[in-house]
C-alpha atoms as a PDB file:
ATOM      1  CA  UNK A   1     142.542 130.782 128.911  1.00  0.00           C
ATOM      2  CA  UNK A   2     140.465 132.834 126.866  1.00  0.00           C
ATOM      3  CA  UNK A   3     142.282 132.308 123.372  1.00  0.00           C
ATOM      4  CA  UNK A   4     142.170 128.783 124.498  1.00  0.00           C
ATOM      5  CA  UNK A   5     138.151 129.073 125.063  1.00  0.00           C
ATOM      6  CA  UNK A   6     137.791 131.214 121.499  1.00  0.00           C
ATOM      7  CA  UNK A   7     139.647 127.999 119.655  1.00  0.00           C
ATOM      8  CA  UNK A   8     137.629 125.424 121.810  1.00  0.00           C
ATOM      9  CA  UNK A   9     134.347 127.038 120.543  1.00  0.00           C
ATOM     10  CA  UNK A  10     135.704 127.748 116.600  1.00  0.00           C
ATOM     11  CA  UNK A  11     136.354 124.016 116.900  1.00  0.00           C
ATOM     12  CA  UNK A  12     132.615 123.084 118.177  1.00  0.00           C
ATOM     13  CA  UNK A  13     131.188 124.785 115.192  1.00  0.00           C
ATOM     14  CA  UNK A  14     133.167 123.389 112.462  1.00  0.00           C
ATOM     15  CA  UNK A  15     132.401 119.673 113.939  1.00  0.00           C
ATOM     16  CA  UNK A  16     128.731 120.884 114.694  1.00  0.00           C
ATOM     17  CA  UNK A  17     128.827 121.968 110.996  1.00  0.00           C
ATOM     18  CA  UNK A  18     130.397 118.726 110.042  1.00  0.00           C
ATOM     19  CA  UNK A  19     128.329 116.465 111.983  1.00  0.00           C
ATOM     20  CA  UNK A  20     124.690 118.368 110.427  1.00  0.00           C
ATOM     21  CA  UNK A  21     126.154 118.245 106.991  1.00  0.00           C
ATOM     22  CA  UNK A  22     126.993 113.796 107.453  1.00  0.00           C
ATOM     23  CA  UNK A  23     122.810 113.970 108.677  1.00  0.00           C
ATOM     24  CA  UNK A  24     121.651 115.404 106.132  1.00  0.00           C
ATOM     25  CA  UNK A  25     123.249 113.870 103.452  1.00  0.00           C
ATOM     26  CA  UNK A  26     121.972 110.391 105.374  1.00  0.00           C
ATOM     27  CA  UNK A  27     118.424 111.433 105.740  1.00  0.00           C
ATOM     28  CA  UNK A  28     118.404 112.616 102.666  1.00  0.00           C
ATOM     29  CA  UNK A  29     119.465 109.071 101.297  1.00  0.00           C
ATOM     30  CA  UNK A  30     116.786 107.502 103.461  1.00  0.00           C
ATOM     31  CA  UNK A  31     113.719 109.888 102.124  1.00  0.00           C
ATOM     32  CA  UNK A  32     114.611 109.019  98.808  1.00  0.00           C
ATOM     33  CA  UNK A  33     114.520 105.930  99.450  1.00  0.00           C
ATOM     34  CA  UNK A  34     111.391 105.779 101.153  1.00  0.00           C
ATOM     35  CA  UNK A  35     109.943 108.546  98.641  1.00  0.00           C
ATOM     36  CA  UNK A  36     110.701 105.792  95.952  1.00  0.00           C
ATOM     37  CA  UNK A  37     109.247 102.832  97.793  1.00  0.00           C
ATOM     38  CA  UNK A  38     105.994 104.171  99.287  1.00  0.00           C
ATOM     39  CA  UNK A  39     102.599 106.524  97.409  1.00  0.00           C
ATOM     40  CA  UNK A  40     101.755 109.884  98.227  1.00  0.00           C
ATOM     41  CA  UNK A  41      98.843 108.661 100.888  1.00  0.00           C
ATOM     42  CA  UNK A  42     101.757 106.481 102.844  1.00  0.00           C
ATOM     43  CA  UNK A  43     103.899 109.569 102.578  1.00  0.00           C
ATOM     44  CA  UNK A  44     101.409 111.445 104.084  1.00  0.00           C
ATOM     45  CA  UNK A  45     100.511 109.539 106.682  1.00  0.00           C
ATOM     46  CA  UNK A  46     103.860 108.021 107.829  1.00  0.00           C
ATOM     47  CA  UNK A  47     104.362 109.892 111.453  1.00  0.00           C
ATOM     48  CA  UNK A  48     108.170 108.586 110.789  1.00  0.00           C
ATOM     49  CA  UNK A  49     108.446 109.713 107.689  1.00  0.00           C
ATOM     50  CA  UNK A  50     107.181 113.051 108.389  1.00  0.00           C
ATOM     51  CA  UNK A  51     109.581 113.493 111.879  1.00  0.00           C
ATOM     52  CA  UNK A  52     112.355 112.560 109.658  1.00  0.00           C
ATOM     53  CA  UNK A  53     111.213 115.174 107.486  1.00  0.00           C
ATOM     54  CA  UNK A  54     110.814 117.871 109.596  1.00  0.00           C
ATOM     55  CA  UNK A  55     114.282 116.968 111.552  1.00  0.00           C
ATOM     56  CA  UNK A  56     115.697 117.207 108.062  1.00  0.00           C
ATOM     57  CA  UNK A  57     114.837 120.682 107.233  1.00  0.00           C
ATOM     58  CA  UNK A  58     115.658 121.324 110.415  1.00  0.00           C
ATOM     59  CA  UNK A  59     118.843 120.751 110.225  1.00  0.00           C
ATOM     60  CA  UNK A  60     119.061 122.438 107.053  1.00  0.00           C
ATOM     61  CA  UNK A  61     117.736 125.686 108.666  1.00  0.00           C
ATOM     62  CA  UNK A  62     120.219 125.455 111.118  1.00  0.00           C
ATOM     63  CA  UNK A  63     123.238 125.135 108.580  1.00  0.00           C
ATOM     64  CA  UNK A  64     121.939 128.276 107.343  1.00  0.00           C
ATOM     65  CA  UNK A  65     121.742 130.169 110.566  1.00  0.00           C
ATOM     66  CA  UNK A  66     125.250 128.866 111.749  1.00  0.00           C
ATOM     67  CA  UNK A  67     126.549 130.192 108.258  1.00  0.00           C
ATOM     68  CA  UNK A  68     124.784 133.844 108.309  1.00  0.00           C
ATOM     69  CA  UNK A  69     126.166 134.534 112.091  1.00  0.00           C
ATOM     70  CA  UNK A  70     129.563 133.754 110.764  1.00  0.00           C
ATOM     71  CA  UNK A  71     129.019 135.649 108.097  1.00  0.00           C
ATOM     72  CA  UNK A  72     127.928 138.670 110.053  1.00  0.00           C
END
């Protein structure tokens, strides 16, 4: 039960990892896009925009927190 429960979880974070990696790389392509279409003022001022923004680093951040404990 328990080296089940240790594979279970090792599995969890490589398709956690997985899964971030596929969001970022499509919010990415939809800032750009956005970034190209819209001025600095609708940038600013796009509440969207901004939330995707901020989930986006987010999810970066976590990437890099779910790396370092590994790497502990």
């Amino acid at each position: 039960m328990k080296q089940q429960s240790e594979l279970r979880t090792e599995q969890a974070v490589t398709l956690l990892l997985q899964t971030l990696t596929h969001n970022i790389n499509d919010t990415g392509i939809i800032l750009d896009e956005f970034e190209v279409t819209h001025d600095d003022a609708e940038l600013c001022y796009s509440k969207p925009y901004n939330a995707l923004v901020a989930g986006h680093f987010a999810m970066k951040e976590a990437i890099e927190r779910i790396n370092n404990q590994l790497n502990k």
